[in-house]
Protein backbone atom coordinates (compact mmCIF):
# COMPACT_ATOMS: atom_id res chain seq x y z
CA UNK A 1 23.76 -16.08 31.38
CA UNK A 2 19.60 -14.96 31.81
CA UNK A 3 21.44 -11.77 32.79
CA UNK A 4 22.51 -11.58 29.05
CA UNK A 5 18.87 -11.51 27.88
CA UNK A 6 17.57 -9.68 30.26
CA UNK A 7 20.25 -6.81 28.83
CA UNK A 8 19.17 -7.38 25.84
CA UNK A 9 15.59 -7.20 26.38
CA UNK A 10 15.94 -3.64 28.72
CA UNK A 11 18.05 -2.09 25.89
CA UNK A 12 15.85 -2.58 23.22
CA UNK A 13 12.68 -1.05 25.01
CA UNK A 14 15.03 1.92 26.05
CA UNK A 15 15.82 2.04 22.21
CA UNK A 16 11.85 1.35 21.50
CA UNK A 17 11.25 4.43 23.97
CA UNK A 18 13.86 6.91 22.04
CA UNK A 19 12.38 5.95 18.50
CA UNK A 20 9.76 8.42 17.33
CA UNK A 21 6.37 7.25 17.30
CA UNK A 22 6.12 6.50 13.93
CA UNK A 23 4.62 2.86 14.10
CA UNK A 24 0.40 3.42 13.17
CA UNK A 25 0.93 7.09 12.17
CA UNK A 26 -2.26 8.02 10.66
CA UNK A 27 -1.98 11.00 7.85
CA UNK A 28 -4.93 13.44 6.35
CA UNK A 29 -4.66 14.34 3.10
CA UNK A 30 -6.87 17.30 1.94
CA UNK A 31 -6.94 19.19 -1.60
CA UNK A 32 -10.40 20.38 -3.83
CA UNK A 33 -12.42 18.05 -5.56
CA UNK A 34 -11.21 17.51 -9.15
CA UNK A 35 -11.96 13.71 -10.65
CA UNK A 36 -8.93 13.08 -12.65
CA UNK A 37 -6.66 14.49 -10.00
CA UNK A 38 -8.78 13.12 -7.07
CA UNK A 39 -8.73 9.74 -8.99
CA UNK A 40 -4.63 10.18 -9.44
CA UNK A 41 -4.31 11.20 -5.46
CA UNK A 42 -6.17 8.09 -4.29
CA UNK A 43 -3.62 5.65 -6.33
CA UNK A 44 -0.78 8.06 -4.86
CA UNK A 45 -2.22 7.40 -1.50
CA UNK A 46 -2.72 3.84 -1.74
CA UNK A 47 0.65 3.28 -3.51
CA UNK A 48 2.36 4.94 -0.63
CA UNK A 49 0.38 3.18 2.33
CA UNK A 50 1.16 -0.02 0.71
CA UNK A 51 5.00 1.03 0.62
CA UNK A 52 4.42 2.80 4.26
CA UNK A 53 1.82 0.37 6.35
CA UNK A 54 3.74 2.20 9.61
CA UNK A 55 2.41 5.88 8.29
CA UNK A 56 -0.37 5.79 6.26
CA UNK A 57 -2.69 8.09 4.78
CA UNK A 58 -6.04 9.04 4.36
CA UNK A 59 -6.94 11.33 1.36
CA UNK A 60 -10.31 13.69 1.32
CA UNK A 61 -11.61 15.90 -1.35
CA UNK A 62 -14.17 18.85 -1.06
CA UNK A 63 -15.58 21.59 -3.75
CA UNK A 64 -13.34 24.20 -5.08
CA UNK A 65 -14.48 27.30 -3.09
CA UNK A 66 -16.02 25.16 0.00
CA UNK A 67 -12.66 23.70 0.49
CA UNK A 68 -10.76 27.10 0.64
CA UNK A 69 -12.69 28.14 3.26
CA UNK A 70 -12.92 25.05 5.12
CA UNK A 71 -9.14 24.69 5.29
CA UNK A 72 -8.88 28.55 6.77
CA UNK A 73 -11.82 27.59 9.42
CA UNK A 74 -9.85 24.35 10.13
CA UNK A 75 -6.05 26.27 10.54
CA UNK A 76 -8.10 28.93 12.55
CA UNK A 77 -9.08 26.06 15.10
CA UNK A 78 -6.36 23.97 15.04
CA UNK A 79 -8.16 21.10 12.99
CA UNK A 80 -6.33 21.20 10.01
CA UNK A 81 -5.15 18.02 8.40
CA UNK A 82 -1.16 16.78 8.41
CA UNK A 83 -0.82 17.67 4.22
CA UNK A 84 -3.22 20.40 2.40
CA UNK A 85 -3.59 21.06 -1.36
CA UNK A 86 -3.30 25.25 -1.78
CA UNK A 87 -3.27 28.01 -4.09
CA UNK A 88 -0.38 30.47 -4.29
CA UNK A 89 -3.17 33.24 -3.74
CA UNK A 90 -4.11 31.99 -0.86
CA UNK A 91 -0.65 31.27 1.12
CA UNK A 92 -0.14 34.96 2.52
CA UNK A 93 -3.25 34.64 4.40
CA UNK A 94 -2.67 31.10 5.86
CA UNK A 95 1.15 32.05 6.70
CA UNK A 96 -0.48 34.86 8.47
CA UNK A 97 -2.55 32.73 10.69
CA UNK A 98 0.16 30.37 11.45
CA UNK A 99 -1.22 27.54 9.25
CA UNK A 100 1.48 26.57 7.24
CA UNK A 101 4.76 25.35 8.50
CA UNK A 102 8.08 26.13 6.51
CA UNK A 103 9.40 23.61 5.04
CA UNK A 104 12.75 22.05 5.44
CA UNK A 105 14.47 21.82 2.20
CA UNK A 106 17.11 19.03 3.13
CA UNK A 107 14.43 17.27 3.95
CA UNK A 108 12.42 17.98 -0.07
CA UNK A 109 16.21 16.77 -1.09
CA UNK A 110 17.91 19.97 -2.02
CA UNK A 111 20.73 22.04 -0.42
CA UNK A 112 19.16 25.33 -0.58
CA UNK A 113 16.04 27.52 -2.06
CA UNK A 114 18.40 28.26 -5.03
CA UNK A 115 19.20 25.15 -5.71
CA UNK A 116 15.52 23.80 -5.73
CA UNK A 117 14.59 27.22 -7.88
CA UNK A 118 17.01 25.69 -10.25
CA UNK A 119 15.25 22.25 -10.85
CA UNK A 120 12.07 24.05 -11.48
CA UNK A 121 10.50 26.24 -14.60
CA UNK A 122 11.69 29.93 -13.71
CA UNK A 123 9.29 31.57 -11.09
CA UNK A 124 7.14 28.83 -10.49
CA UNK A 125 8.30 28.66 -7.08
CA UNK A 126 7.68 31.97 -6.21
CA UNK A 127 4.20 32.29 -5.43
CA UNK A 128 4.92 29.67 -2.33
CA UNK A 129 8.11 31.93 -1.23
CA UNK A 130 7.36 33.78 2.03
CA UNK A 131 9.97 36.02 3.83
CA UNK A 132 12.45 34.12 1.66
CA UNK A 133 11.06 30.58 3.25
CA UNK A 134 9.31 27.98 1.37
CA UNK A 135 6.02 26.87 2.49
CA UNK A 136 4.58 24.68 -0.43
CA UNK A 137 5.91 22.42 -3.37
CA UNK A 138 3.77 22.51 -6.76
CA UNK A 139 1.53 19.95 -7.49
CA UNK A 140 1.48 22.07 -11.40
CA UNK A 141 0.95 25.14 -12.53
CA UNK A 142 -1.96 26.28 -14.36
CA UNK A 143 -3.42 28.84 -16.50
CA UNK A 144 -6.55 29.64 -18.54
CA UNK A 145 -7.49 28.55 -22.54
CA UNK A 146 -9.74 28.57 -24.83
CA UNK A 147 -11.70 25.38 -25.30
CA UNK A 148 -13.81 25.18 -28.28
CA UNK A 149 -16.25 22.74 -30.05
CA UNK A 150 -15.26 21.42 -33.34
CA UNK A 151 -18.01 19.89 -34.24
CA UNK A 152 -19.97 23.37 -33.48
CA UNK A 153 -18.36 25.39 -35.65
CA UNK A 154 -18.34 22.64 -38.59
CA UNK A 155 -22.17 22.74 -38.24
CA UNK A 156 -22.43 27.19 -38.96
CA UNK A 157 -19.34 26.57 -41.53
CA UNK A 158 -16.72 27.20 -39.50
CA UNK A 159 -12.92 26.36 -39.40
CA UNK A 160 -12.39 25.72 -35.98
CA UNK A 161 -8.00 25.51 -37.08
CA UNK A 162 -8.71 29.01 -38.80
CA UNK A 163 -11.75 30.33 -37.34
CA UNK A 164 -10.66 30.22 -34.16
CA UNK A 165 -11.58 33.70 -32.04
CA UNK A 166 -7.94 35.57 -31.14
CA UNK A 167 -10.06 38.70 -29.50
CA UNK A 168 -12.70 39.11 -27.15
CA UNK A 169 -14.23 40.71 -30.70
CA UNK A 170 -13.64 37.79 -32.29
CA UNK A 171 -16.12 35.62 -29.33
CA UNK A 172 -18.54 37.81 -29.83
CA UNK A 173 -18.54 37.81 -33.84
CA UNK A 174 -17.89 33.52 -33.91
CA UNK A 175 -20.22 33.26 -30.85
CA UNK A 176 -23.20 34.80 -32.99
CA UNK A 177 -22.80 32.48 -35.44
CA UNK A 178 -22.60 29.31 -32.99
CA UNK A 179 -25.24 30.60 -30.58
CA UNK A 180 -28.91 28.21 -31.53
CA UNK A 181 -31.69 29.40 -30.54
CA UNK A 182 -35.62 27.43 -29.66
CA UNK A 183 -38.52 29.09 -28.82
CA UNK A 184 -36.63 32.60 -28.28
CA UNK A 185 -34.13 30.75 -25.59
CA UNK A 186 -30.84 29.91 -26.30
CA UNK A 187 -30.22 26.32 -26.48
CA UNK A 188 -27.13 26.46 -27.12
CA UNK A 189 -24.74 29.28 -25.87
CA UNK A 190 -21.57 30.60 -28.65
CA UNK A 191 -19.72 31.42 -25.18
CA UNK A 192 -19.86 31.52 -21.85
CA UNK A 193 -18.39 32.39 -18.89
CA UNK A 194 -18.52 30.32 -15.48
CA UNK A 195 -21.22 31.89 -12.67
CA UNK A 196 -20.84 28.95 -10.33
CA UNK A 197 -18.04 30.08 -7.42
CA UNK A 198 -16.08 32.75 -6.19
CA UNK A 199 -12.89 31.55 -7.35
CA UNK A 200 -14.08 31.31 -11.04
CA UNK A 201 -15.26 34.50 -11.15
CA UNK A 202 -11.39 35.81 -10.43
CA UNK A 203 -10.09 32.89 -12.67
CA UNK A 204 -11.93 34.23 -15.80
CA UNK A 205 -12.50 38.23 -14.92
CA UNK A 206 -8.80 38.75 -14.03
CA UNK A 207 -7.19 38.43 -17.43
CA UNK A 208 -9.42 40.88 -18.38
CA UNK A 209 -8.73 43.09 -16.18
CA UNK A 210 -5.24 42.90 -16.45
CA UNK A 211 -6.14 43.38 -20.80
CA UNK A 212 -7.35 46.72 -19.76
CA UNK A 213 -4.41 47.67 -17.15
CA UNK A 214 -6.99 47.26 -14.10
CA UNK A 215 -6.25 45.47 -10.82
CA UNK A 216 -8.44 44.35 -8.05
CA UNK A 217 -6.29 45.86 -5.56
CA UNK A 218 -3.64 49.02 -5.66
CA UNK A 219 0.11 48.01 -5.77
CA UNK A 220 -0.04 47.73 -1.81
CA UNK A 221 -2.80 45.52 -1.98
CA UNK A 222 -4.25 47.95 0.71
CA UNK A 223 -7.35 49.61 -1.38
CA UNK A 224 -9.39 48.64 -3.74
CA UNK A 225 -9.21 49.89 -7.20
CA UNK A 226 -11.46 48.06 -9.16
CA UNK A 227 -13.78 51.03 -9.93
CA UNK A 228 -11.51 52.79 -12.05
CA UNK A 229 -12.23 53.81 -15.20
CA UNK A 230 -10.45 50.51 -17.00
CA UNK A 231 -12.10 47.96 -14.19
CA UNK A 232 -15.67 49.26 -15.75
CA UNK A 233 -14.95 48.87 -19.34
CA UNK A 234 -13.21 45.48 -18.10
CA UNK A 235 -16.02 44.42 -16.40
CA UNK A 236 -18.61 45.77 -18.95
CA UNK A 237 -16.57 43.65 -21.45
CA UNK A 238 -17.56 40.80 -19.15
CA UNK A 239 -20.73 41.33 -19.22
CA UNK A 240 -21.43 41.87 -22.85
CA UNK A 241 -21.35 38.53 -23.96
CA UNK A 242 -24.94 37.99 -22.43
CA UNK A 243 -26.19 41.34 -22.29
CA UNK A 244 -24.86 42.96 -25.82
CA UNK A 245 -24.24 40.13 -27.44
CA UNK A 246 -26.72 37.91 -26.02
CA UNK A 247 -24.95 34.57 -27.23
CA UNK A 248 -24.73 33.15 -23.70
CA UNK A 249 -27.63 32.71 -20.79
CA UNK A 250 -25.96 33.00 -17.28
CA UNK A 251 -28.80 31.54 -16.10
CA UNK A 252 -28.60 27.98 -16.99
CA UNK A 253 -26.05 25.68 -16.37
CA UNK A 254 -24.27 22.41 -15.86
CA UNK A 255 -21.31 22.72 -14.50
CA UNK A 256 -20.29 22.09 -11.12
CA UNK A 257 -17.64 23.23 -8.70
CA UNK A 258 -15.84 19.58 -9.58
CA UNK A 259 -16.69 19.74 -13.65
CA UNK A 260 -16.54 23.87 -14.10
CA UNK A 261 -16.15 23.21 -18.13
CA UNK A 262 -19.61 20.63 -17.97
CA UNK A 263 -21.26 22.98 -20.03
CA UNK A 264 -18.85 22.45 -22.93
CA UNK A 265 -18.15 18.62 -22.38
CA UNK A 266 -22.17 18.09 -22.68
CA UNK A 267 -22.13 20.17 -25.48
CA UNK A 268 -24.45 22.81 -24.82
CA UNK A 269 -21.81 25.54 -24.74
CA UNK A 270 -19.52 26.02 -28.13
CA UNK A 271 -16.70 27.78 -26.32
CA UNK A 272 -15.47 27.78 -22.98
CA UNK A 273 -12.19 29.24 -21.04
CA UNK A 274 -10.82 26.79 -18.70
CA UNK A 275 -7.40 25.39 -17.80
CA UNK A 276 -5.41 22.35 -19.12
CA UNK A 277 -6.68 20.01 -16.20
CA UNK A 278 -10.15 19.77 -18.46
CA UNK A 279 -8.22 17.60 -21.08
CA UNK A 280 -8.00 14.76 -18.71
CA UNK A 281 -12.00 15.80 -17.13
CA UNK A 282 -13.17 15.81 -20.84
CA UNK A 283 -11.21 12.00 -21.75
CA UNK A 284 -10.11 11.00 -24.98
CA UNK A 285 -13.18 10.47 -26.93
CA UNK A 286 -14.49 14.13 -25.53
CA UNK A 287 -11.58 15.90 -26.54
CA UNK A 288 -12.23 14.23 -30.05
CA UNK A 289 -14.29 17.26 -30.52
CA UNK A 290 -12.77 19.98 -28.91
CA UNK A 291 -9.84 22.03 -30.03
CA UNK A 292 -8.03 24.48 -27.50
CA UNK A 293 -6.49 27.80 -28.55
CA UNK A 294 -4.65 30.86 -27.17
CA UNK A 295 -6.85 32.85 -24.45
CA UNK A 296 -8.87 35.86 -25.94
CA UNK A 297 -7.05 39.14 -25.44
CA UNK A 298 -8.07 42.81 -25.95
CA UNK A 299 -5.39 43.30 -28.93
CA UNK A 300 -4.56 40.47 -30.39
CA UNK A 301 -0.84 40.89 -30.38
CA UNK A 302 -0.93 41.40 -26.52
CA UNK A 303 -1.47 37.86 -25.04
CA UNK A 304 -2.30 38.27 -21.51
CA UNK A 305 -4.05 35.68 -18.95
CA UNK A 306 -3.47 34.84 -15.26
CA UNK A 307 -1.15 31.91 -14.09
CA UNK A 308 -1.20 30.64 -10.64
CA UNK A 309 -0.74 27.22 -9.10
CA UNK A 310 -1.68 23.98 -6.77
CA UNK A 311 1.05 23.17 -4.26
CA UNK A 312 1.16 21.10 -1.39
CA UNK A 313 1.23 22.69 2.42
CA UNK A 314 2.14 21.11 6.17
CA UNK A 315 0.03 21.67 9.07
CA UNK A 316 1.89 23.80 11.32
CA UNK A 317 1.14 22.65 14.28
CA UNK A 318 2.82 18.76 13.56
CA UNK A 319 5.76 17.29 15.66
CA UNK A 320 9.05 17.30 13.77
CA UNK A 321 8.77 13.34 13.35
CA UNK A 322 5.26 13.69 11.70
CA UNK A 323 6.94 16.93 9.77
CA UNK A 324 9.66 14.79 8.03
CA UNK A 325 7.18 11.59 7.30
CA UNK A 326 5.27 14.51 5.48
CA UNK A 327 8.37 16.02 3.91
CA UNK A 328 8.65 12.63 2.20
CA UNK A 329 4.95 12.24 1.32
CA UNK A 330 5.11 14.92 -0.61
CA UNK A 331 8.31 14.48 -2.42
CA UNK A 332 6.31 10.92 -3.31
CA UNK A 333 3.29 12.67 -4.45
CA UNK A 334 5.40 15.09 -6.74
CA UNK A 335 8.14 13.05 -7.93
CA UNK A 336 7.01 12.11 -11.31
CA UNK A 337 5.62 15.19 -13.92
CA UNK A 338 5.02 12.75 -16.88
CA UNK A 339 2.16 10.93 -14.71
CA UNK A 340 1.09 13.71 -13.47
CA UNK A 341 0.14 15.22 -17.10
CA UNK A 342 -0.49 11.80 -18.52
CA UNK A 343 -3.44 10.99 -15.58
CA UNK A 344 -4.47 14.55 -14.78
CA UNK A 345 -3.46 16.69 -17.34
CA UNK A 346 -1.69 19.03 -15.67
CA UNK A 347 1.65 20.66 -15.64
CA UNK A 348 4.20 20.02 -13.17
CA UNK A 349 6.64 22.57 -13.39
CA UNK A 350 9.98 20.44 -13.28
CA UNK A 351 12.27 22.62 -14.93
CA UNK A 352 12.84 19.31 -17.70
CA UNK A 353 9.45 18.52 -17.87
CA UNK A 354 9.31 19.85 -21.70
CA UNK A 355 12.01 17.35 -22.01
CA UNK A 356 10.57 14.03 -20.62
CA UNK A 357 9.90 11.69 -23.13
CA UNK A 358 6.43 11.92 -24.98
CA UNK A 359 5.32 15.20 -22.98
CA UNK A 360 5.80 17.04 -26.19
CA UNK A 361 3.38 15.25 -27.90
CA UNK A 362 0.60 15.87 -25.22
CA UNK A 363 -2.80 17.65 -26.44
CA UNK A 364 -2.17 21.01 -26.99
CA UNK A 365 0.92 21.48 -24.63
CA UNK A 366 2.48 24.36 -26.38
CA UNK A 367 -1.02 26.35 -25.75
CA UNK A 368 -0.93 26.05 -21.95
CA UNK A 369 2.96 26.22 -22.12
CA UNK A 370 2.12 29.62 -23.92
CA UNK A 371 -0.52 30.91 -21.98
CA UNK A 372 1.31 30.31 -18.77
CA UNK A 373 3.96 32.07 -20.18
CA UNK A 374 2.00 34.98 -20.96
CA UNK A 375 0.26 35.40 -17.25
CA UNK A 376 0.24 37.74 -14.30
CA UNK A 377 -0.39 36.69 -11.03
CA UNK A 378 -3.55 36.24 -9.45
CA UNK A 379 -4.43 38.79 -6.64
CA UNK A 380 -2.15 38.31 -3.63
CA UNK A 381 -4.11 38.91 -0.71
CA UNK A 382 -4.71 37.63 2.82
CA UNK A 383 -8.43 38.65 2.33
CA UNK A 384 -8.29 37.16 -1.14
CA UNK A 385 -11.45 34.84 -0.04
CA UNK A 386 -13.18 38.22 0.88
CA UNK A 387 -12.16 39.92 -2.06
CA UNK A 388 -13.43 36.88 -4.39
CA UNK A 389 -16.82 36.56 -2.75
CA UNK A 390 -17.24 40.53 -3.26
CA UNK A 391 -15.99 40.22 -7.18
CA UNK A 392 -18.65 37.64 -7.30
CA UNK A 393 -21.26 39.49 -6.09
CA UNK A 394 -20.38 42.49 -8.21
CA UNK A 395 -20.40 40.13 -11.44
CA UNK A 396 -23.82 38.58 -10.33
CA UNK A 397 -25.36 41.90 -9.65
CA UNK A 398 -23.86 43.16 -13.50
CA UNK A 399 -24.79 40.10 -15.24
CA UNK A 400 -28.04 39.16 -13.74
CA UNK A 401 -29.57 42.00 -12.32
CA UNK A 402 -28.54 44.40 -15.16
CA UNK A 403 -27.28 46.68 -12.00
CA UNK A 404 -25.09 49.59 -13.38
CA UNK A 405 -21.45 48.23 -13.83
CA UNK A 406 -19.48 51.64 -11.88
CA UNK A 407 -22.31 51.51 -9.12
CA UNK A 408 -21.70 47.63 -8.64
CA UNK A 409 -18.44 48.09 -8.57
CA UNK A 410 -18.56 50.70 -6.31
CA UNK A 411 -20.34 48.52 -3.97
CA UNK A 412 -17.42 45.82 -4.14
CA UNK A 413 -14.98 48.24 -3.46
CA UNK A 414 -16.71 49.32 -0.44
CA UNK A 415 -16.77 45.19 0.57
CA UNK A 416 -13.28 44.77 0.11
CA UNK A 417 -11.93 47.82 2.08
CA UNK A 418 -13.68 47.12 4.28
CA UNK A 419 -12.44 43.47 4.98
CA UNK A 420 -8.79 45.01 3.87
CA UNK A 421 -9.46 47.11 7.15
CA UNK A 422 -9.51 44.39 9.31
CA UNK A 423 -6.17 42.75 8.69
């Protein structure tokens, strides 16, 4: 009966052939350098290889603003990695290059966009909704707060639970009385705003704008508007905390694309605006100190700030067996918004997640809950890289070459036309 085995051994390399190659897949993993998440991402990966030895991955983490625009040169030449960490901001211009694949929803475990809308907090889905497809699930959402130093205002006798600024007036009339000065130089700054990247240049300046009924960009997104008469007074806002006010020094700093708030955790800065991943950057003994509160509007019975989000993307370019392995990655990496907050901070919009047991009593939930709440958009743009490099510029020439606020502005408009022209 060798003919038996001999059967048997043919048919199974026929069925060996037909499998997918899925045996030794090898999986990049790409998102921006953060500690607490990148920390959180590496256990994600390693719990997942371990449960996966047939398709495992390698995770990689790179500076805020260095990574955005090493993940467009990478989808631009076909380099990309299998699974990407994105912005909502930033998916029309990737969608537009072919970078990002649609994602199959059976696959995420839900029988249509509707019904996966319905297991998450209302809207947070739609900045990854592209010609009615999906093309990225949300790590969390995020927004911007106030962070400020107890201790600080206990030492100029303050009440940082009553004291607390609710206007931009009120940072510049608390920030006087927090700013320390040595030697005519401030060692300590009452406020400040972040001068390291691109990106947080739109993260802070865009709530203001918004405060004053400016936009970056006209309804179309197809001009720039920035110059009007409510982006200067915006933008001259912006600027008067070091040039008016003169209770912050642009020039110094700590912080780093990784630890943006590092001014604030090292105490050299009294207040801060940053979003609810620094709770988990800061740690528990950190955060002893610091006390977060609404973000600063114009009127103080007008919240306004920005909300946007982290979601994660597929390479389009990936075979449909290496598509579904990465369908279930990420339904791994997402599956559990408790952690998520717990480790990183961060809020995971699962429409219960409010509900979960003990996520209620995380620091200063209700704040961030509130603030995201209260936020528009981000700018929606394929240039959006463009558009935050020129924003940056404009700020830097404002701020630290005291150049005329309409004529900078001016300048930035002219910048992003012209890279709106060429889309």
């Amino acid at each position: 009966m060798w003919w038996k085995g001999l059967l048997v051994l043919v048919v199974g390399m026929a069925l060996a052939l037909a499998r997918p190659a899925v045996a030794d897949m090898k999986l990049i993993w790409w998102e921006q350098a953060n500690p607490p998440e990148n920390e959180y991402a590496r256990e994600l990966a390693a719990r997942w290889n371990k449960a996966n030895p047939a398709a495992t991955v390698t995770h990689e983490a790179f500076p805020m603003t260095p990574f955005f625009k090493k993940l467009t040169v990478a989808i631009s030449t076909k380099t990309a990695p299998d699974l990407f960490r994105l912005t909502d901001f930033l998916l029309p211009g990737l969608v537009e290059k072919n970078g990002v694949a649609a994602l199959n929803l059976q696959w995420l475990g839900f029988a249509s966009l509707d019904a996966m809308k319905a297991a998450y907090l209302p809207g947070t889905l739609n900045g990854y909704i592209y010609d009615g497809k999906l093309y990225a699930v949300p790590v969390y959402a995020q927004t911007m707060s106030l962070f400020i130093n107890r201790r600080h205002f206990e030492e100029v006798g303050l009440d940082a639970d009553k004291d607390y600024p609710r206007t931009w007036a009120d940072v510049a009339r608390v920030g006087k009385k927090l700013v320390k000065m040595e030697g005519g130089r401030i060692v300590r700054e009452g406020f400040k705003f972040a001068m390291i990247s691109s990106t947080w240049t739109m993260f802070q300046a865009e709530p203001i704008l918004h405060q004053f009924g400016a936009s970056i960009l006209d309804p179309a997104g197809k001009k720039c508007v920035v110059n009007s008469d409510a982006g200067v007074k915006a933008m001259r806002l912006r600027a008067s905390f070091a040039l008016e006010h003169k209770i912050e020094d642009p020039t110094v700093t700590q912080a780093t694309n990784p630890l943006p708030a590092n001014d604030l955790a090292v105490g050299r800065v009294a207040m801060f605006i940053t979003h609810p991943g620094s709770v988990a950057q800061f740690g528990p003994e950190k955060m002893k100190d610091i006390k977060v509160v609404p973000h600063p509007r114009l009127e103080v019975d007008k919240p306004n700030t920005v909300n946007y989000g982290f979601a994660l993307a597929m390479n389009n370019d990936l075979p449909p067996e290496r598509q579904k392995v990465i369908h279930e990655l990420i339904r791994f990496v997402t599956r559990d918004p408790r952690e998520w907050l717990e480790r990183v901070g961060t809020i995971n919009p699962h429409r219960n997640v409010l509900e979960l047991p003990g996520v209620k009593n995380h620091p200063y939930i209700d704040v961030f809950v509130g603030d995201i709440s209260a936020g528009q958009p981000m700018t929606r743009s394929p240039q959006f890289l463009e558009i935050a490099d020129a924003m940056h510029r404009a700020v830097q020439r404002i701020v630290l070459n005291r150049v005329d606020v309409k004529r900078s502005l001016d300048q930035a408009c002219q910048e992003i036309d012209q890279a709106l022209s060429k889309s």
